[in-house]
C-alpha atoms as a PDB file:
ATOM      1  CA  UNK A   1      95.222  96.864 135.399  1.00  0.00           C
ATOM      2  CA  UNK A   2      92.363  95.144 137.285  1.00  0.00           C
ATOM      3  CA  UNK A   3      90.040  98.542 136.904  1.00  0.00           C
ATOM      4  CA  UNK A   4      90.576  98.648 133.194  1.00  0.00           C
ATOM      5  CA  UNK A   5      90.071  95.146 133.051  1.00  0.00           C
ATOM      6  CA  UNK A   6      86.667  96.314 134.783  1.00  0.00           C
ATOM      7  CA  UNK A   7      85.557  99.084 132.462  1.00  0.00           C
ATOM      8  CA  UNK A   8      86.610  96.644 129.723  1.00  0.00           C
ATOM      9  CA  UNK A   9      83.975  94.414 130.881  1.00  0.00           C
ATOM     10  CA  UNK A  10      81.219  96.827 131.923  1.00  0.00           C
ATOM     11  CA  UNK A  11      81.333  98.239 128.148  1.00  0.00           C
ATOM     12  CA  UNK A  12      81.200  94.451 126.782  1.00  0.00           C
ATOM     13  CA  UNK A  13      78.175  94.319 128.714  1.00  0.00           C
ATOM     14  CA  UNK A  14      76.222  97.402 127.651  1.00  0.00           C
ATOM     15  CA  UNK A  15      77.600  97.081 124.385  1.00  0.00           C
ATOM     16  CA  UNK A  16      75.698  93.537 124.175  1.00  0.00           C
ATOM     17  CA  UNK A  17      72.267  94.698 125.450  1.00  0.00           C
ATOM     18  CA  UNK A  18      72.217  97.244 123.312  1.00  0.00           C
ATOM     19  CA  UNK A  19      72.860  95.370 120.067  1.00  0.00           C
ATOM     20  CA  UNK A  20      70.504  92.728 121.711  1.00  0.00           C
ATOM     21  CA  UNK A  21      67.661  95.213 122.650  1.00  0.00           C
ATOM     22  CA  UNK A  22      68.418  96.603 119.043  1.00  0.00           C
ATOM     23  CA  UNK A  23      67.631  92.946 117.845  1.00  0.00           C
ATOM     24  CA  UNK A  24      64.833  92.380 119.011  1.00  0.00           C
ATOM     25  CA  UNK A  25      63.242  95.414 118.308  1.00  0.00           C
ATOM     26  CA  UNK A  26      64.118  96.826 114.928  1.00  0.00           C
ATOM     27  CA  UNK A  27      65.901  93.868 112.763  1.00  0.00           C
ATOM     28  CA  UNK A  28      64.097  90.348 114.056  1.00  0.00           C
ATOM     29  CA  UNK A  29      60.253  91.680 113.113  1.00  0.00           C
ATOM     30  CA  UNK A  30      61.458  92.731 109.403  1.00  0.00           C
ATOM     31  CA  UNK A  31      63.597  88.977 108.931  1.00  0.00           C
ATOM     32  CA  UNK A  32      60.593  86.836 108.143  1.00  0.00           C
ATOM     33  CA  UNK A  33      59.758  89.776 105.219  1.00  0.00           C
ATOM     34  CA  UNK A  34      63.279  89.708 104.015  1.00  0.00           C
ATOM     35  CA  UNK A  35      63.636  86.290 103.830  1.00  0.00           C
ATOM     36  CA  UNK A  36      60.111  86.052 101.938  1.00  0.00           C
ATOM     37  CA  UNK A  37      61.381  88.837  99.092  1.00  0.00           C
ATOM     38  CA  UNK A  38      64.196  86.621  98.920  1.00  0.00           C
ATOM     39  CA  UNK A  39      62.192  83.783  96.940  1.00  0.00           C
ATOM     40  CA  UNK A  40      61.046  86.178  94.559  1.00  0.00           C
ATOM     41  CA  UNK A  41      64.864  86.441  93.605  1.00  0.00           C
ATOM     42  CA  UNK A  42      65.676  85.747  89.922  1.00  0.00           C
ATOM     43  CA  UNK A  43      67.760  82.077  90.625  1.00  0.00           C
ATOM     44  CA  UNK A  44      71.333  83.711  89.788  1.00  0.00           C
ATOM     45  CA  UNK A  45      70.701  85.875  92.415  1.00  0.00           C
ATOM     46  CA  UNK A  46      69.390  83.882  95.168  1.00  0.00           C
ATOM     47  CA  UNK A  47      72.068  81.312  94.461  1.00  0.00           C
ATOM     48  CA  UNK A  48      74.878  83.490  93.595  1.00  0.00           C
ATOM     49  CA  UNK A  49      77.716  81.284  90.750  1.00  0.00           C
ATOM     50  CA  UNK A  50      80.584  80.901  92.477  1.00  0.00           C
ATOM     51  CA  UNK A  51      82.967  82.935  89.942  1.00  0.00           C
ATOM     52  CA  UNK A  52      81.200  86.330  91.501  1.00  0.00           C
ATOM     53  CA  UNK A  53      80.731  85.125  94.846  1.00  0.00           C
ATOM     54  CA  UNK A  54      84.288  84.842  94.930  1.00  0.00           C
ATOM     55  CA  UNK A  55      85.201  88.095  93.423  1.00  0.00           C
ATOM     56  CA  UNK A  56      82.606  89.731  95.787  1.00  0.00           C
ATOM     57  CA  UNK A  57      83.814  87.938  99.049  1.00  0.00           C
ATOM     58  CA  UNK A  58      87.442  88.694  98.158  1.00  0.00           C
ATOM     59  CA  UNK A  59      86.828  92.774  97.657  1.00  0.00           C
ATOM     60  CA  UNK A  60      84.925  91.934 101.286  1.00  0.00           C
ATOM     61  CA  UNK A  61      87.856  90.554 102.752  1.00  0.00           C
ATOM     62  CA  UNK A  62      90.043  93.374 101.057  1.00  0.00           C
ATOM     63  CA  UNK A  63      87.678  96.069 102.432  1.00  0.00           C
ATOM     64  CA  UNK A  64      87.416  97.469  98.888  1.00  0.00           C
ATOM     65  CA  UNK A  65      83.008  96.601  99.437  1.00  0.00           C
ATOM     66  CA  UNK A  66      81.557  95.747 102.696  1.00  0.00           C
ATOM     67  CA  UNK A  67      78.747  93.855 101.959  1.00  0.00           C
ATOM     68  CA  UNK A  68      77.288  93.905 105.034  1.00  0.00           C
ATOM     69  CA  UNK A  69      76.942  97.462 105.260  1.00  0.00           C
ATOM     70  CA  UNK A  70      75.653  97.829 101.844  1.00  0.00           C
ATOM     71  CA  UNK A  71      72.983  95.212 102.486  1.00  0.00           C
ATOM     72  CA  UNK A  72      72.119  97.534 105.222  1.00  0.00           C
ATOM     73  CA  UNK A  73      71.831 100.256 103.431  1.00  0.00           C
ATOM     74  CA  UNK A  74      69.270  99.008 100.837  1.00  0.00           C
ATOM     75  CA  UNK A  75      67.077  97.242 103.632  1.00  0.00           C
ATOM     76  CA  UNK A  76      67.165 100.739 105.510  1.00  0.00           C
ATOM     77  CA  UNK A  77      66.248 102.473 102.699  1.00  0.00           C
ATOM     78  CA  UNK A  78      63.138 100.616 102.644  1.00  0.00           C
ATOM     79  CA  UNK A  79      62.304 102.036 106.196  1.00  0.00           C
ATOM     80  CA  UNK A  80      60.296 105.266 106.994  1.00  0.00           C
ATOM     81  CA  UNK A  81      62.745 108.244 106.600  1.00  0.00           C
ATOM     82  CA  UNK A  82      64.540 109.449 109.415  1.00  0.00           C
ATOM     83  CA  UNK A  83      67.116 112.244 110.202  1.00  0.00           C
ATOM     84  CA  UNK A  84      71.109 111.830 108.583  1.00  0.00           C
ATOM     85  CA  UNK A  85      72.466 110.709 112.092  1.00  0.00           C
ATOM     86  CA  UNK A  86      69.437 108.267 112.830  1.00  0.00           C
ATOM     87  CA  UNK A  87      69.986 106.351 109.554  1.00  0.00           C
ATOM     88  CA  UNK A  88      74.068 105.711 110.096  1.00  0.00           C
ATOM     89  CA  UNK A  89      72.989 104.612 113.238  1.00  0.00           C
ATOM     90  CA  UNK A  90      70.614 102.213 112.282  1.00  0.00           C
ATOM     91  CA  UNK A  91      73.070 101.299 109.207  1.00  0.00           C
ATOM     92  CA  UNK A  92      76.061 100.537 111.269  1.00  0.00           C
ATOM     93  CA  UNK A  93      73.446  98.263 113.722  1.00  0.00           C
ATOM     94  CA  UNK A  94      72.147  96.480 110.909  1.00  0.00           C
ATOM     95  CA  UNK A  95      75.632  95.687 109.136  1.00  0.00           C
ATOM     96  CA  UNK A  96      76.539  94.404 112.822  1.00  0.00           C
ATOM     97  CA  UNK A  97      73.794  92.292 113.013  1.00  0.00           C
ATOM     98  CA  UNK A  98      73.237  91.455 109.609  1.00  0.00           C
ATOM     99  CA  UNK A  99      75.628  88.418 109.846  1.00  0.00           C
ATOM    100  CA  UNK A 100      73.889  87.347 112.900  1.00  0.00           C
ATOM    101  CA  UNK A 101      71.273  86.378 111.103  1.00  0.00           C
ATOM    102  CA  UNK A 102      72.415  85.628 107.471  1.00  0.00           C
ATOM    103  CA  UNK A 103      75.184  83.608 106.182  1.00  0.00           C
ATOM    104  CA  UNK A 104      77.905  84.857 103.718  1.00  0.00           C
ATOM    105  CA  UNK A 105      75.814  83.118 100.816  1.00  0.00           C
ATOM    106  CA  UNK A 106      72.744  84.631 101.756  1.00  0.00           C
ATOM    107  CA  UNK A 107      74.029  88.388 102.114  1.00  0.00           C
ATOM    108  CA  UNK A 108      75.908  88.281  98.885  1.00  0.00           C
ATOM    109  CA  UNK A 109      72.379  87.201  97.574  1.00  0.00           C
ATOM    110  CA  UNK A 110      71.139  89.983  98.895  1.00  0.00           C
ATOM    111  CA  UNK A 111      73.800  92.824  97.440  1.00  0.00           C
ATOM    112  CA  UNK A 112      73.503  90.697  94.819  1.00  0.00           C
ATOM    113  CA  UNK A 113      69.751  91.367  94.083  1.00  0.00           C
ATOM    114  CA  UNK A 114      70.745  94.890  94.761  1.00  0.00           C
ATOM    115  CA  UNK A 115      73.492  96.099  92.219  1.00  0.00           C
ATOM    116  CA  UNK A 116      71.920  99.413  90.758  1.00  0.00           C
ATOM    117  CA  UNK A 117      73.357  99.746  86.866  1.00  0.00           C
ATOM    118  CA  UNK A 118      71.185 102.276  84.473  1.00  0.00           C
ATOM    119  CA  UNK A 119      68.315 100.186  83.281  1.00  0.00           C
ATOM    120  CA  UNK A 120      67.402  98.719  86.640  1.00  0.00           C
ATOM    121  CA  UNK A 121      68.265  96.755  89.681  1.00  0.00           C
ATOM    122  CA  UNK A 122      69.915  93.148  89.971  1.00  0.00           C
ATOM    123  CA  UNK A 123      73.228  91.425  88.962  1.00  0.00           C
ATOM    124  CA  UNK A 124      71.185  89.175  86.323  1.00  0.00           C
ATOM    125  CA  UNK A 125      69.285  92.434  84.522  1.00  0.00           C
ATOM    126  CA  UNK A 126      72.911  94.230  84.611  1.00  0.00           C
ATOM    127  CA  UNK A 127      74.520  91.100  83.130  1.00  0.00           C
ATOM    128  CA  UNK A 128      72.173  90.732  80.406  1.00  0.00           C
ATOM    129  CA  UNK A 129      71.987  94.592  79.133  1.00  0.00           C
ATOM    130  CA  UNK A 130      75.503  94.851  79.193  1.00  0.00           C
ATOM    131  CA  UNK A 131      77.140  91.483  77.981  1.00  0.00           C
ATOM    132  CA  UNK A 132      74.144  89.474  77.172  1.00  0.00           C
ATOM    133  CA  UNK A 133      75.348  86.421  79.439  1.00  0.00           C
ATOM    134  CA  UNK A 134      73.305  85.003  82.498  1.00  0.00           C
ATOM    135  CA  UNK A 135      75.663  86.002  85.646  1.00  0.00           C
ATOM    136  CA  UNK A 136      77.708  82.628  85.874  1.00  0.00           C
ATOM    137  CA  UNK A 137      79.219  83.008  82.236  1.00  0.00           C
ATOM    138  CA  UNK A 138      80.672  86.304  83.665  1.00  0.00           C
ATOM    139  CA  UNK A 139      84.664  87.064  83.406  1.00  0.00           C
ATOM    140  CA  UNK A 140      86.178  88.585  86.017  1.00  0.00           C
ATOM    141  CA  UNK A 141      86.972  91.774  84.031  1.00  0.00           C
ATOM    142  CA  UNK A 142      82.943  92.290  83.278  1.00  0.00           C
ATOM    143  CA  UNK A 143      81.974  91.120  87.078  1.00  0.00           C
ATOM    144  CA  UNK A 144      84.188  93.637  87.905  1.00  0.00           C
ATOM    145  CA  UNK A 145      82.617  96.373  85.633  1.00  0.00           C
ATOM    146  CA  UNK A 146      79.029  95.381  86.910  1.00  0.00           C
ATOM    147  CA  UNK A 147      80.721  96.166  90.596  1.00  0.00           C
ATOM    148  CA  UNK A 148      82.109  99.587  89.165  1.00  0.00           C
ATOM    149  CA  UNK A 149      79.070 100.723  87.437  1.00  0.00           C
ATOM    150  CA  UNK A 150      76.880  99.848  91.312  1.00  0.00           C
ATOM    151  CA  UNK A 151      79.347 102.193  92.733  1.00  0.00           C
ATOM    152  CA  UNK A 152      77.558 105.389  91.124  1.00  0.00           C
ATOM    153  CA  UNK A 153      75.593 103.902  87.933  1.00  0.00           C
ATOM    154  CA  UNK A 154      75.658 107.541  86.923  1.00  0.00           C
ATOM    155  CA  UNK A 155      79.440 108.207  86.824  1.00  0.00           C
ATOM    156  CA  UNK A 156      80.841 104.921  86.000  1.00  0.00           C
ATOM    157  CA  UNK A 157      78.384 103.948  83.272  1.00  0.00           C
ATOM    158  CA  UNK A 158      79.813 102.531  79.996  1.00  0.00           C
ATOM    159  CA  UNK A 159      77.845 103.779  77.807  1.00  0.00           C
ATOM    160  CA  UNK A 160      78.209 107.306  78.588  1.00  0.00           C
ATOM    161  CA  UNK A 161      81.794 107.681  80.712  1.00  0.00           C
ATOM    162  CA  UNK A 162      83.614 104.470  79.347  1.00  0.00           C
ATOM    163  CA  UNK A 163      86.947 106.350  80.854  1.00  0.00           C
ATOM    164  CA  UNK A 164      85.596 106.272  84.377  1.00  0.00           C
ATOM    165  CA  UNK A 165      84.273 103.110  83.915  1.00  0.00           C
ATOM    166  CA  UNK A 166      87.618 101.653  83.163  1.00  0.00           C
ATOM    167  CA  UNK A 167      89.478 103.151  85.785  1.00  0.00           C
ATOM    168  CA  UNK A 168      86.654 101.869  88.572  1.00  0.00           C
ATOM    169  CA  UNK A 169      86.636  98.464  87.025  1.00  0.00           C
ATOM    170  CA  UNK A 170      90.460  98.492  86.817  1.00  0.00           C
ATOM    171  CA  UNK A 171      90.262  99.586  90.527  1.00  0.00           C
ATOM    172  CA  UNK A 172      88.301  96.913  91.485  1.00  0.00           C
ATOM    173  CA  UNK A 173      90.416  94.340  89.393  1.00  0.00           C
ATOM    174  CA  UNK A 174      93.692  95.072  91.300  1.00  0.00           C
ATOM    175  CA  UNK A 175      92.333  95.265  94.929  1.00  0.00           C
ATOM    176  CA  UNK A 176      90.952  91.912  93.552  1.00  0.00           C
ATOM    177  CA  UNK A 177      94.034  90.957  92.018  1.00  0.00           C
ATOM    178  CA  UNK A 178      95.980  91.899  95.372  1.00  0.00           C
ATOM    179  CA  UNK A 179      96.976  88.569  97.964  1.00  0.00           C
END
């Protein structure tokens, strides 16, 4: 008991400098650059309404998106390339530490800003080309589409696949729709 209580703590400890060495050298230079592209944000983005922040956070919670890692993904993408096992490395550090650093507000502004659909990049360009509404005039059923088609814009577009589109969006409806 007391030597697994031991190991426990010795792997707590390396564990903690190595996402704190990891910190400091890879995520806290490229903040102050992050947080500057983030006032070039359309204002629906940087301030995300509240009737998709809530959908979002609630597929979060339901682990049908993980915004952190997604977030991750984009910001890493951004970095000089690197070898398959390299970048899930530095993914999974960055969704760690992502919340370290940015609240829940501020990293669904970030996905937000994100969303890939087929014209372009954002949640207020995807709102507009396919329902021609800024993002907070959004229904659940179309915030839910704009989630499906970010999923593989490709695949799940509307305008070419409306039968995968419907059956992501209705995916993403009842993990939302589930307590």
């Amino acid at each position: 008991m007391k030597a697994t209580a031991i190991i426990l703590a010795g792997v707590y400890v390396v564990v903690g400098t190595l996402l704190t060495a990891y910190d400091w050298r890879e995520v806290q230079p490229r903040l102050p650059g992050i947080r500057a592209a983030m006032e070039t944000f359309p204002s629906e983005e940087r301030n995300v309404p509240a009737n998709v922040a809530a959908f979002i956070w609630k597929l979060d919670e339901t682990q049908k998106a993980h915004i952190a890692s997604q977030v991750a993904r984009v910001l890493l993408g951004e970095a000089p390339p690197m070898r398959a096992g390299a970048w899930h490395a530095h993914s999974f550090m960055w969704a760690l530490l992502l919340p370290v650093h940015f609240d829940k507000q501020t990293r669904t502004a970030l996905y937000c800003h994100n969303i890939v659909y087929e014209n372009g990049r954002g949640l207020s360009g995807a709102a507009a080309y396919y329902f021609h509404k800024s993002p907070h005039e959004l229904s659940t059923e179309e915030i839910a589409g704009i989630l499906a088609i970010d999923g593989s814009p490709s695949i799940n577009s509307p305008t070419r696949h409306q039968d995968r589109y419907a059956q992501a969006s209705k995916r993403l409806l009842d993990a939302y729709a589930t307590p």
